[in-house]
PDB file of N, CA and C in Angstrom:
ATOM      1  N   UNK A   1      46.696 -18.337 119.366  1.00  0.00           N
ATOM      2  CA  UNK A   1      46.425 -19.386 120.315  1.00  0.00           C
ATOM      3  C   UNK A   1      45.953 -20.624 119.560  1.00  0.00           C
ATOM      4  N   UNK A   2      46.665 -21.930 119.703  1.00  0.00           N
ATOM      5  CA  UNK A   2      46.258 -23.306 119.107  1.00  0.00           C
ATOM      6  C   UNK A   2      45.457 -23.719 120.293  1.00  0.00           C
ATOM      7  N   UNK A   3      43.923 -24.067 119.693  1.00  0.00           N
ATOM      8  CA  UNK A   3      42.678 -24.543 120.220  1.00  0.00           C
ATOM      9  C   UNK A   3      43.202 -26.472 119.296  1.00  0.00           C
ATOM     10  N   UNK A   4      43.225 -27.153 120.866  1.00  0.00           N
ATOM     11  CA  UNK A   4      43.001 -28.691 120.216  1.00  0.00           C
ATOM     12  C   UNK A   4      41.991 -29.043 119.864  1.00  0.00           C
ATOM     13  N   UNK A   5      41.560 -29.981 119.144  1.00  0.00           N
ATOM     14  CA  UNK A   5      40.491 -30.336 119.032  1.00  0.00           C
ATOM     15  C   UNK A   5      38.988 -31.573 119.902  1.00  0.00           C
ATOM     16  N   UNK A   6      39.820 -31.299 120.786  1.00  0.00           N
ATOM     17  CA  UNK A   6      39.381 -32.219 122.159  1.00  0.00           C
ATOM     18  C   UNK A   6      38.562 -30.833 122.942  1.00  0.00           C
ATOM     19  N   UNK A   7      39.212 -29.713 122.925  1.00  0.00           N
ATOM     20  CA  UNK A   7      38.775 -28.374 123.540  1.00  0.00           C
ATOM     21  C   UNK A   7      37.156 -27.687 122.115  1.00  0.00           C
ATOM     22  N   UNK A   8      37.645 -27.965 121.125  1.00  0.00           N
ATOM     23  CA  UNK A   8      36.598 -27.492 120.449  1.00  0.00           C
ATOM     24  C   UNK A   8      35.395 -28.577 120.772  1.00  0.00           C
ATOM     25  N   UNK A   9      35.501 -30.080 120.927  1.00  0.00           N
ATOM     26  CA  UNK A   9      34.867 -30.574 120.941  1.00  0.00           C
ATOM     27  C   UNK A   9      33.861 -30.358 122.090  1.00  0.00           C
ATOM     28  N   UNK A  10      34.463 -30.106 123.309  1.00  0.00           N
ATOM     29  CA  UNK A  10      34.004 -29.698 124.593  1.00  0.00           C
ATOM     30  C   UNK A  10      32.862 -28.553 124.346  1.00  0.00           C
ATOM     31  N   UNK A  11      33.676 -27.666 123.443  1.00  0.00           N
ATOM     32  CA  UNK A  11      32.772 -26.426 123.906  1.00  0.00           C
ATOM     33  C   UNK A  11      31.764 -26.799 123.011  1.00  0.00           C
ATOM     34  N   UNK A  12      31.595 -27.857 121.608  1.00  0.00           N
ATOM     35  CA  UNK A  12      30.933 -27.867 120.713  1.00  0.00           C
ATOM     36  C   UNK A  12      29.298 -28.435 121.443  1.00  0.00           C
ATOM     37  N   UNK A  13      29.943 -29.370 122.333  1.00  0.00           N
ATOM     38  CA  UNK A  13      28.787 -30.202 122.939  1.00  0.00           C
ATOM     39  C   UNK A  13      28.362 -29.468 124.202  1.00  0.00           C
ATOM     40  N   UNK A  14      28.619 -28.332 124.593  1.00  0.00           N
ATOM     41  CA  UNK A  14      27.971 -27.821 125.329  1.00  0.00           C
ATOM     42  C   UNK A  14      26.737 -26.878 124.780  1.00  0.00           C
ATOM     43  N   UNK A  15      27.565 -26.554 123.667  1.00  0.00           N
ATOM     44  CA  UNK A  15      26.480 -25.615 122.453  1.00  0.00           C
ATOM     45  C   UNK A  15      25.424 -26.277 122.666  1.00  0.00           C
ATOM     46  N   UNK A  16      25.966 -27.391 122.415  1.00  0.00           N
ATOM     47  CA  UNK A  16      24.414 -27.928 121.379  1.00  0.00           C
ATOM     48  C   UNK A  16      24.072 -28.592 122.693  1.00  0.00           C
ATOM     49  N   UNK A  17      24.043 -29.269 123.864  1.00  0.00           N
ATOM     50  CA  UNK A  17      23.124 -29.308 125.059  1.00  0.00           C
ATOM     51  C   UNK A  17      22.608 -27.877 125.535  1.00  0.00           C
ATOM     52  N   UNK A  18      23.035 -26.427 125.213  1.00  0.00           N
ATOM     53  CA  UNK A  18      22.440 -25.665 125.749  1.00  0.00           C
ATOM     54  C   UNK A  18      21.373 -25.631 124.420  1.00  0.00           C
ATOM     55  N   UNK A  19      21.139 -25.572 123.382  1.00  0.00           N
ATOM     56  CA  UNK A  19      20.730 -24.851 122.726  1.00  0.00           C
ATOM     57  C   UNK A  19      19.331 -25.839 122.444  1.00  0.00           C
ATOM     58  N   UNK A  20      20.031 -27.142 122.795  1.00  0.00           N
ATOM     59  CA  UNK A  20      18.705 -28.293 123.168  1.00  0.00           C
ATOM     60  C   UNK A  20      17.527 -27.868 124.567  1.00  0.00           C
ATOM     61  N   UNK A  21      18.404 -27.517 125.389  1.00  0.00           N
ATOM     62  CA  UNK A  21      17.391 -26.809 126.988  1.00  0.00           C
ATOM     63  C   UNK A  21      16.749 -25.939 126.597  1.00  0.00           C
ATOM     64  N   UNK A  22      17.324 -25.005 126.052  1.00  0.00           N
ATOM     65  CA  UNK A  22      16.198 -23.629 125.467  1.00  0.00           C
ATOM     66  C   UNK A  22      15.694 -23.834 124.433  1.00  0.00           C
ATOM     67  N   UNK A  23      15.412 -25.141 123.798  1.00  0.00           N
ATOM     68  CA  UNK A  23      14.288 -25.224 122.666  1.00  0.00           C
ATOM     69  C   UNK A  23      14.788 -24.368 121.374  1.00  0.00           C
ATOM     70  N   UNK A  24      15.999 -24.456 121.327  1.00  0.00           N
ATOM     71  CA  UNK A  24      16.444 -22.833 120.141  1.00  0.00           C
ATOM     72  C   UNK A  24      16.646 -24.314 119.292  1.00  0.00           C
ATOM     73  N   UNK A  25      16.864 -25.487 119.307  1.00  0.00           N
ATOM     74  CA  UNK A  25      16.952 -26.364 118.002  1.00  0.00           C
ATOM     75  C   UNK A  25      15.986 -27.508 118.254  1.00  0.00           C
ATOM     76  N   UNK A  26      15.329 -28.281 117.458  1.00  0.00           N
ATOM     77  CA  UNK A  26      15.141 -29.393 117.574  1.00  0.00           C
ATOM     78  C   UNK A  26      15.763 -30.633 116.248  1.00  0.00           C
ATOM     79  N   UNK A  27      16.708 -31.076 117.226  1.00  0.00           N
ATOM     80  CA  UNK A  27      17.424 -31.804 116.010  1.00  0.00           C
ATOM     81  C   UNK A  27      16.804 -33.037 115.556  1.00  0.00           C
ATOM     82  N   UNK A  28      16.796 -33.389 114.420  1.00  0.00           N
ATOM     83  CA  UNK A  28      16.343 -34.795 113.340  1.00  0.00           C
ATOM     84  C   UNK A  28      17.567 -35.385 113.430  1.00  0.00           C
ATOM     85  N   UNK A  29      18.588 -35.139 114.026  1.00  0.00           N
ATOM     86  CA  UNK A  29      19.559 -36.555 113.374  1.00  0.00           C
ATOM     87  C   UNK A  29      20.464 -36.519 114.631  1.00  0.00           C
ATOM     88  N   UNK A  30      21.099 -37.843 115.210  1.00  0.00           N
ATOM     89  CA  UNK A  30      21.906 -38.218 116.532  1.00  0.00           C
ATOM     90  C   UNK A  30      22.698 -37.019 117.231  1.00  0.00           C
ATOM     91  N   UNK A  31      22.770 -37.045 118.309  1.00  0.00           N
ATOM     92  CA  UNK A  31      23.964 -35.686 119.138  1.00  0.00           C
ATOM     93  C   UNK A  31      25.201 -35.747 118.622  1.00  0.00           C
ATOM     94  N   UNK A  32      25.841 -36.867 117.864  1.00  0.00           N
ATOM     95  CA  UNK A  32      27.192 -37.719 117.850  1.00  0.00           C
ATOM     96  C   UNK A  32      27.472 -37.140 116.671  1.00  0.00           C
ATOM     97  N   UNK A  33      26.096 -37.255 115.671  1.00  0.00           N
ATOM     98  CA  UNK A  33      26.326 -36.689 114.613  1.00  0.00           C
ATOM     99  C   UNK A  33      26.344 -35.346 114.493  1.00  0.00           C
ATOM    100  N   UNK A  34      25.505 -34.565 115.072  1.00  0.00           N
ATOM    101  CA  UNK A  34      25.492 -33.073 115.203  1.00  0.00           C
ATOM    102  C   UNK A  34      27.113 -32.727 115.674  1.00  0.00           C
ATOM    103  N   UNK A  35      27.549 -33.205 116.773  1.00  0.00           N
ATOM    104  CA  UNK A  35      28.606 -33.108 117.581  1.00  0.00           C
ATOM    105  C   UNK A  35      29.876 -32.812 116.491  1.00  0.00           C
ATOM    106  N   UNK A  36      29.689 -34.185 115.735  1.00  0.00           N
ATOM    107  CA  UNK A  36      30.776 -34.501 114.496  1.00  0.00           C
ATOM    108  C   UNK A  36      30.678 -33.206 113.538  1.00  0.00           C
ATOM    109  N   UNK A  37      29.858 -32.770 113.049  1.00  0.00           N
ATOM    110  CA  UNK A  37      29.663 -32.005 112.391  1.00  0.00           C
ATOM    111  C   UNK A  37      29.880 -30.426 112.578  1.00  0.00           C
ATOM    112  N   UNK A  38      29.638 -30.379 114.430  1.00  0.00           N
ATOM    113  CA  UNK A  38      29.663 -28.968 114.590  1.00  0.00           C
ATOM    114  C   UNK A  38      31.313 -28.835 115.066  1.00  0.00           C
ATOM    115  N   UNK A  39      32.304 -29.698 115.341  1.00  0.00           N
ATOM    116  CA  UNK A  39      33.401 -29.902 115.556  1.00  0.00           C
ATOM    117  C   UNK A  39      34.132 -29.798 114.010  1.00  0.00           C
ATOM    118  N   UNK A  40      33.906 -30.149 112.901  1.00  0.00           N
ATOM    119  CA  UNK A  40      34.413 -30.410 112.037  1.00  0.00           C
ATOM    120  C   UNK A  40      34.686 -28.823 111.566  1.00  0.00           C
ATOM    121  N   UNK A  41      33.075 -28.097 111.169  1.00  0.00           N
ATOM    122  CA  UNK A  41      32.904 -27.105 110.715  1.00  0.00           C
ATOM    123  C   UNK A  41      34.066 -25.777 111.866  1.00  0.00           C
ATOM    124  N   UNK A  42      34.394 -26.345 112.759  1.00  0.00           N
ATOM    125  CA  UNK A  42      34.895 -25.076 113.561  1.00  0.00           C
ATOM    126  C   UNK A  42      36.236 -25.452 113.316  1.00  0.00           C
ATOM    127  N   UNK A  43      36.782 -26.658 113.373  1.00  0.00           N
ATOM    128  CA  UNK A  43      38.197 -26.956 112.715  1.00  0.00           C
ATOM    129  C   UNK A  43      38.773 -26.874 111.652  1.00  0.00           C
ATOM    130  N   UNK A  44      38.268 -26.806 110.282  1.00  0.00           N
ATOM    131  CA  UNK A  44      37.630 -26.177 109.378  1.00  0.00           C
ATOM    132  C   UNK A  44      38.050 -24.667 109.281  1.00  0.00           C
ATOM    133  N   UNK A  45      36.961 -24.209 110.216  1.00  0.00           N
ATOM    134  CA  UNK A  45      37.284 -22.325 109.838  1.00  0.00           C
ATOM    135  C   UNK A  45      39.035 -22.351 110.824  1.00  0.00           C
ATOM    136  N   UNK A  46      39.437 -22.648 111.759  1.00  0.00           N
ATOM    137  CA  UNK A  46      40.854 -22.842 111.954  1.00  0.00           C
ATOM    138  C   UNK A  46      42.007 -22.720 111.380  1.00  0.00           C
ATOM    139  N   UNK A  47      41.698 -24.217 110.277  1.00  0.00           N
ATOM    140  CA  UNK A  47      42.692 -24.180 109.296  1.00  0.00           C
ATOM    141  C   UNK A  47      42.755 -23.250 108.377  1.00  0.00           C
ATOM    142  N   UNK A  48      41.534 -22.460 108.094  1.00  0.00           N
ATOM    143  CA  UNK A  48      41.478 -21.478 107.016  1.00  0.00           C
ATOM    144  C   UNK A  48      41.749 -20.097 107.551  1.00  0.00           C
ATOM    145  N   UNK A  49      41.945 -20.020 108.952  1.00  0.00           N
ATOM    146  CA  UNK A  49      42.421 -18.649 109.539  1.00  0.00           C
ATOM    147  C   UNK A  49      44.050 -18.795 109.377  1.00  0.00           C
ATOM    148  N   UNK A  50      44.085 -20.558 110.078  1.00  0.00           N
ATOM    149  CA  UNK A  50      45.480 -20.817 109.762  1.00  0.00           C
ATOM    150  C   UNK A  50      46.487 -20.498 108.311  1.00  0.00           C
ATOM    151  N   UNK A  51      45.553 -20.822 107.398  1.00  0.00           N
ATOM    152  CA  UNK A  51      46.042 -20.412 106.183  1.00  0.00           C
ATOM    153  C   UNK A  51      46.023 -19.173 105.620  1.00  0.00           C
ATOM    154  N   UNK A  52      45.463 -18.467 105.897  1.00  0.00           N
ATOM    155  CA  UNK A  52      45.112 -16.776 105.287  1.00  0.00           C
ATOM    156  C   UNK A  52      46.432 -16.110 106.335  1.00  0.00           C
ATOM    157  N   UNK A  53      46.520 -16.963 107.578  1.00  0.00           N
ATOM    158  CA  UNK A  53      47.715 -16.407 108.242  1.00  0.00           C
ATOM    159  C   UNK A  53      49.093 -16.380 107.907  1.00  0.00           C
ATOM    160  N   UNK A  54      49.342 -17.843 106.652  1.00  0.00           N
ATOM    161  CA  UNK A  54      50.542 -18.091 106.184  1.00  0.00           C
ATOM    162  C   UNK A  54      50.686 -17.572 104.771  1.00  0.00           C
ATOM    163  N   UNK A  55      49.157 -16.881 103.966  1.00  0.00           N
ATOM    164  CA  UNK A  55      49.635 -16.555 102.977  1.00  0.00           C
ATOM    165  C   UNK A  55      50.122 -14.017 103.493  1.00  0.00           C
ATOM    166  N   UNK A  56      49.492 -14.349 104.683  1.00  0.00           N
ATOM    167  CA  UNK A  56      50.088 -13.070 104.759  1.00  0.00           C
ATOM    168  C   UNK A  56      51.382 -12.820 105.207  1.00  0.00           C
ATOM    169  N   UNK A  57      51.761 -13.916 105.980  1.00  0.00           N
ATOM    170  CA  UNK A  57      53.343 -13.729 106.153  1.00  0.00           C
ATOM    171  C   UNK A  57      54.324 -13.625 104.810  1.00  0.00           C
ATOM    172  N   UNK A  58      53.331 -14.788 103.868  1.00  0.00           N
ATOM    173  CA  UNK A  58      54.248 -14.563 102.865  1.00  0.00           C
ATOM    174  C   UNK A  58      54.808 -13.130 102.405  1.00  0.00           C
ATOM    175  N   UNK A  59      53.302 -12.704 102.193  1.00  0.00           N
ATOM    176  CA  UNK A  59      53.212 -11.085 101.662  1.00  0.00           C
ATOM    177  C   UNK A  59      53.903 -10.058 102.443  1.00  0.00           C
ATOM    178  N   UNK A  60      53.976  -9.903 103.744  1.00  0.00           N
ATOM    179  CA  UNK A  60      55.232  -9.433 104.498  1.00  0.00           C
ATOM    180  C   UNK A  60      56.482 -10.067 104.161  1.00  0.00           C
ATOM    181  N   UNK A  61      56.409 -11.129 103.752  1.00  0.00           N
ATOM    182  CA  UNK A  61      57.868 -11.042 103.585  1.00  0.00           C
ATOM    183  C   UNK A  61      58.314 -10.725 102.263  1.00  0.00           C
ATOM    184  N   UNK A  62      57.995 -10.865 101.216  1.00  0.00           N
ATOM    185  CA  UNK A  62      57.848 -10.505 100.157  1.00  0.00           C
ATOM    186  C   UNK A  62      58.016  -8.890  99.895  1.00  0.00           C
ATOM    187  N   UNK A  63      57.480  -7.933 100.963  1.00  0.00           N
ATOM    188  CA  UNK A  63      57.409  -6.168 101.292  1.00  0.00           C
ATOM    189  C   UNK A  63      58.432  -5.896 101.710  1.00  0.00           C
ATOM    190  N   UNK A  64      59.323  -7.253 102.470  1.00  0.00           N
ATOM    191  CA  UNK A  64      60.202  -6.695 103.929  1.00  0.00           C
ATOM    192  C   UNK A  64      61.183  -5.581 103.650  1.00  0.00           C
ATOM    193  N   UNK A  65      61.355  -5.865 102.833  1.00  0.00           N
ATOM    194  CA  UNK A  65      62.760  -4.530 102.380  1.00  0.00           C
ATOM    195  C   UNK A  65      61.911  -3.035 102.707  1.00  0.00           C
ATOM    196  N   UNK A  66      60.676  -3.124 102.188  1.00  0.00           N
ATOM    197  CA  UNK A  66      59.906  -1.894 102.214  1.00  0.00           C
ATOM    198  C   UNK A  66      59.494  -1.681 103.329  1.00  0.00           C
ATOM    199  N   UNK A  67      58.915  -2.417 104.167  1.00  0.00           N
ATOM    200  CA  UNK A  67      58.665  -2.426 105.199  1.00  0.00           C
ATOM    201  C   UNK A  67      60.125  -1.586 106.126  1.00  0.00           C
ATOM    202  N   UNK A  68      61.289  -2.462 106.038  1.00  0.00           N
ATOM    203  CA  UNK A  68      62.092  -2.136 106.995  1.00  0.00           C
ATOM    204  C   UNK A  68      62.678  -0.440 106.413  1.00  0.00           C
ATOM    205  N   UNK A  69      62.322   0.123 105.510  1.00  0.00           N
ATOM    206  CA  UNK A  69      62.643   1.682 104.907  1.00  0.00           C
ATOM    207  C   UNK A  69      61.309   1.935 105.718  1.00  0.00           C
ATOM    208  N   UNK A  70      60.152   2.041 105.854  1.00  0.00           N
ATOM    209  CA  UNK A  70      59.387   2.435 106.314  1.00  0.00           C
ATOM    210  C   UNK A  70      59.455   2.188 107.499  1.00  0.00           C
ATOM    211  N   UNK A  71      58.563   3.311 108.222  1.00  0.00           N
ATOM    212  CA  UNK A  71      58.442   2.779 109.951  1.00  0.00           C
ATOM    213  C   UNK A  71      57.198   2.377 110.452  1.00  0.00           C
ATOM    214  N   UNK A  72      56.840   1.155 109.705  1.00  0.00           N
ATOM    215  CA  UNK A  72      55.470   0.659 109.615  1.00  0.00           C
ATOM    216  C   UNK A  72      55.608  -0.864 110.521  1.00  0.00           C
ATOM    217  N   UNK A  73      54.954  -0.510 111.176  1.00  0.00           N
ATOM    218  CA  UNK A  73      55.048  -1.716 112.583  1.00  0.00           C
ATOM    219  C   UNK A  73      54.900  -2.977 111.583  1.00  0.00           C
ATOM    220  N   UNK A  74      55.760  -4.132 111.696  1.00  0.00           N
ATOM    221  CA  UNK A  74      55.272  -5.680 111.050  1.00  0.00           C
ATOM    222  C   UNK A  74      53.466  -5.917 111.190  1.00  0.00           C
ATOM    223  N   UNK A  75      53.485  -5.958 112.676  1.00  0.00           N
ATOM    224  CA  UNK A  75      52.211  -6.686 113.262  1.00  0.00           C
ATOM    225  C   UNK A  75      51.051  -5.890 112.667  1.00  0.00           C
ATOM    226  N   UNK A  76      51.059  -4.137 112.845  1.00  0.00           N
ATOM    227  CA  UNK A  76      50.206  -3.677 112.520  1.00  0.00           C
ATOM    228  C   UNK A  76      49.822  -3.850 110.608  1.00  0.00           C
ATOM    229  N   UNK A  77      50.492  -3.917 109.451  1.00  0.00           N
ATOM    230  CA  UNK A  77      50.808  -4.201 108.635  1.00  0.00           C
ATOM    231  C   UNK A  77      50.147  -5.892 108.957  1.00  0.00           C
ATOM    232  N   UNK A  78      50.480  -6.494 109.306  1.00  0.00           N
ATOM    233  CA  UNK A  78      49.761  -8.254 109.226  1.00  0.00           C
ATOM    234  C   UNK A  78      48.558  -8.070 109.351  1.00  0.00           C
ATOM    235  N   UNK A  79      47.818  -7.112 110.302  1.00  0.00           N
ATOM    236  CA  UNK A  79      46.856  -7.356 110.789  1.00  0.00           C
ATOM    237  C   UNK A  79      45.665  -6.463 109.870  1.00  0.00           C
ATOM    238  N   UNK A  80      46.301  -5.493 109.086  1.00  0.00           N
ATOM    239  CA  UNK A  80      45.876  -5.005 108.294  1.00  0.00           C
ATOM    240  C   UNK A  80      45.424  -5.374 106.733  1.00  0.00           C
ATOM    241  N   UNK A  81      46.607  -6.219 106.493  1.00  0.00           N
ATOM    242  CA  UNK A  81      46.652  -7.545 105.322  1.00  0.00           C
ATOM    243  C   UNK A  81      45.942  -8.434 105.734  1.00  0.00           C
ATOM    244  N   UNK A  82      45.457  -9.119 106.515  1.00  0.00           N
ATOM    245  CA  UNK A  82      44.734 -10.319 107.077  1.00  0.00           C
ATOM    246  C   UNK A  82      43.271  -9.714 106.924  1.00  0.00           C
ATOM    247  N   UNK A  83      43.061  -8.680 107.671  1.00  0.00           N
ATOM    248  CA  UNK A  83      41.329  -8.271 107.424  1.00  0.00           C
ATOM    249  C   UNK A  83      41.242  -7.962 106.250  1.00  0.00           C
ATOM    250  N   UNK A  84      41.811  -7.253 105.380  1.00  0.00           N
ATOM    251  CA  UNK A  84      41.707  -7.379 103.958  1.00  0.00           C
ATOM    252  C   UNK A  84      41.424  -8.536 103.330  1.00  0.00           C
ATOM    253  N   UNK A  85      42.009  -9.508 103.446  1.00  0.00           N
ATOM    254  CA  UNK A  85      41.891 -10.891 102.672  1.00  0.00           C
ATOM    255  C   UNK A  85      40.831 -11.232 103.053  1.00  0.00           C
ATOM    256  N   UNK A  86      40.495 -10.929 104.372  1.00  0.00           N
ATOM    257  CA  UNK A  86      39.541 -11.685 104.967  1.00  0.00           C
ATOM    258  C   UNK A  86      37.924 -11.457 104.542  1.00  0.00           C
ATOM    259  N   UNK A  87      38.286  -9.894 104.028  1.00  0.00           N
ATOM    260  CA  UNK A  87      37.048  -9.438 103.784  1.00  0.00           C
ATOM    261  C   UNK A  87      37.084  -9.423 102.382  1.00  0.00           C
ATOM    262  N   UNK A  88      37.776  -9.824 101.673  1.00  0.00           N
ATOM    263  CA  UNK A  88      38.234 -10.249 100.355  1.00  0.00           C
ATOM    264  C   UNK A  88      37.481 -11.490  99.891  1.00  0.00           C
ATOM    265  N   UNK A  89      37.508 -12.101 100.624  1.00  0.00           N
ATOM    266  CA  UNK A  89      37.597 -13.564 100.666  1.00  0.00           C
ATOM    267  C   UNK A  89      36.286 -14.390 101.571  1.00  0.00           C
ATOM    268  N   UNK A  90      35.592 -13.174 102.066  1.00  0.00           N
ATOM    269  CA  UNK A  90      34.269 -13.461 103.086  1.00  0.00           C
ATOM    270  C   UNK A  90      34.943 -14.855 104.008  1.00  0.00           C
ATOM    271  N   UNK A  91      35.761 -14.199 104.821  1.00  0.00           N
ATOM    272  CA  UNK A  91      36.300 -15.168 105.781  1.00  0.00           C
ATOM    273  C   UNK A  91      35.904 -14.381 106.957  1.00  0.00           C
ATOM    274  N   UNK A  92      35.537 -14.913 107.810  1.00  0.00           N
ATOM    275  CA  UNK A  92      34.658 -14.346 109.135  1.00  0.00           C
ATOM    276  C   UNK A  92      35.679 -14.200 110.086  1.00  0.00           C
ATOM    277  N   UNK A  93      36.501 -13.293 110.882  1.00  0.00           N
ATOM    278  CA  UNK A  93      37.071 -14.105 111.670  1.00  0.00           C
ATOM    279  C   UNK A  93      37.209 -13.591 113.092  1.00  0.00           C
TER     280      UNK A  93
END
Protein backbone atom coordinates (compact mmCIF):
# COMPACT_ATOMS: atom_id res chain seq x y z
CA UNK A 1 0.00 0.00 0.00
CA UNK A 2 1.50 3.64 -1.17
CA UNK A 3 0.86 6.02 1.92
CA UNK A 4 1.13 9.85 0.31
CA UNK A 5 2.68 12.05 2.08
CA UNK A 6 -0.17 14.49 2.78
CA UNK A 7 -1.76 11.17 4.66
CA UNK A 8 1.47 10.69 6.76
CA UNK A 9 1.39 14.19 7.47
CA UNK A 10 -2.21 13.99 8.84
CA UNK A 11 -1.64 11.20 10.98
CA UNK A 12 1.83 12.81 12.03
CA UNK A 13 0.01 15.90 13.49
CA UNK A 14 -2.45 14.14 15.20
CA UNK A 15 0.40 12.22 17.08
CA UNK A 16 1.85 14.93 18.23
CA UNK A 17 -1.57 17.00 19.30
CA UNK A 18 -2.45 13.83 21.14
CA UNK A 19 0.67 13.28 22.78
CA UNK A 20 0.69 17.20 23.65
CA UNK A 21 -3.07 16.59 25.65
CA UNK A 22 -1.66 13.79 27.66
CA UNK A 23 1.43 15.60 28.76
CA UNK A 24 3.54 12.42 27.28
CA UNK A 25 5.86 15.39 25.52
CA UNK A 26 6.69 18.77 26.25
CA UNK A 27 8.18 20.20 23.22
CA UNK A 28 11.15 23.09 23.10
CA UNK A 29 10.91 23.78 19.50
CA UNK A 30 7.66 24.95 17.00
CA UNK A 31 4.68 22.19 16.05
CA UNK A 32 5.76 22.99 12.25
CA UNK A 33 8.99 21.96 13.15
CA UNK A 34 8.23 18.85 15.12
CA UNK A 35 5.55 18.17 12.34
CA UNK A 36 8.49 18.51 9.62
CA UNK A 37 10.51 16.28 11.29
CA UNK A 38 8.11 13.62 12.42
CA UNK A 39 6.83 13.46 8.66
CA UNK A 40 10.25 13.28 7.27
CA UNK A 41 11.48 10.48 9.64
CA UNK A 42 8.31 8.23 8.61
CA UNK A 43 8.94 8.92 4.83
CA UNK A 44 12.25 8.02 5.36
CA UNK A 45 11.55 4.52 6.93
CA UNK A 46 9.12 4.13 3.55
CA UNK A 47 11.66 4.57 1.19
CA UNK A 48 13.86 2.15 3.01
CA UNK A 49 11.05 -0.56 3.20
CA UNK A 50 10.67 0.58 -0.36
CA UNK A 51 14.13 -0.34 -1.04
CA UNK A 52 14.86 -3.58 0.92
CA UNK A 53 11.63 -4.43 -1.21
CA UNK A 54 13.50 -3.91 -4.57
CA UNK A 55 16.66 -5.41 -3.47
CA UNK A 56 14.59 -8.67 -2.67
CA UNK A 57 12.92 -8.90 -5.85
CA UNK A 58 16.15 -8.72 -7.22
CA UNK A 59 17.20 -11.82 -5.24
CA UNK A 60 14.06 -13.71 -6.42
CA UNK A 61 14.81 -13.09 -9.48
CA UNK A 62 18.17 -13.94 -9.56
CA UNK A 63 16.78 -17.79 -7.69
CA UNK A 64 13.91 -17.88 -10.30
CA UNK A 65 15.02 -20.87 -12.16
CA UNK A 66 15.29 -22.51 -8.64
CA UNK A 67 12.50 -21.33 -7.41
CA UNK A 68 10.34 -22.47 -10.42
CA UNK A 69 12.08 -26.46 -9.91
CA UNK A 70 10.97 -26.04 -6.48
CA UNK A 71 7.43 -25.71 -5.20
CA UNK A 72 8.23 -22.82 -3.08
CA UNK A 73 5.50 -20.15 -3.20
CA UNK A 74 7.28 -16.62 -4.77
CA UNK A 75 5.48 -14.50 -2.02
CA UNK A 76 6.21 -16.81 0.76
CA UNK A 77 10.04 -16.89 -0.27
CA UNK A 78 9.85 -12.68 -0.51
CA UNK A 79 8.54 -12.48 2.64
CA UNK A 80 10.94 -14.66 4.12
CA UNK A 81 13.99 -12.79 2.36
CA UNK A 82 12.65 -9.40 3.44
CA UNK A 83 12.52 -10.26 7.33
CA UNK A 84 15.85 -11.57 6.99
CA UNK A 85 17.36 -8.43 5.61
CA UNK A 86 15.38 -6.73 7.76
CA UNK A 87 16.66 -8.22 10.74
CA UNK A 88 19.99 -8.16 9.10
CA UNK A 89 19.99 -4.79 8.68
CA UNK A 90 17.93 -3.63 12.05
CA UNK A 91 15.16 -2.36 9.80
CA UNK A 92 11.95 -2.30 11.87
CA UNK A 93 9.17 -3.01 9.85
Amino acid sequence: MKIREEQVERICRTILSRWKEKGMIRPKADDALLLGKMVGEVMADFRREEELDREVHAILEKHSRDLADSQASSHVMFLKIKERLARERKIVL
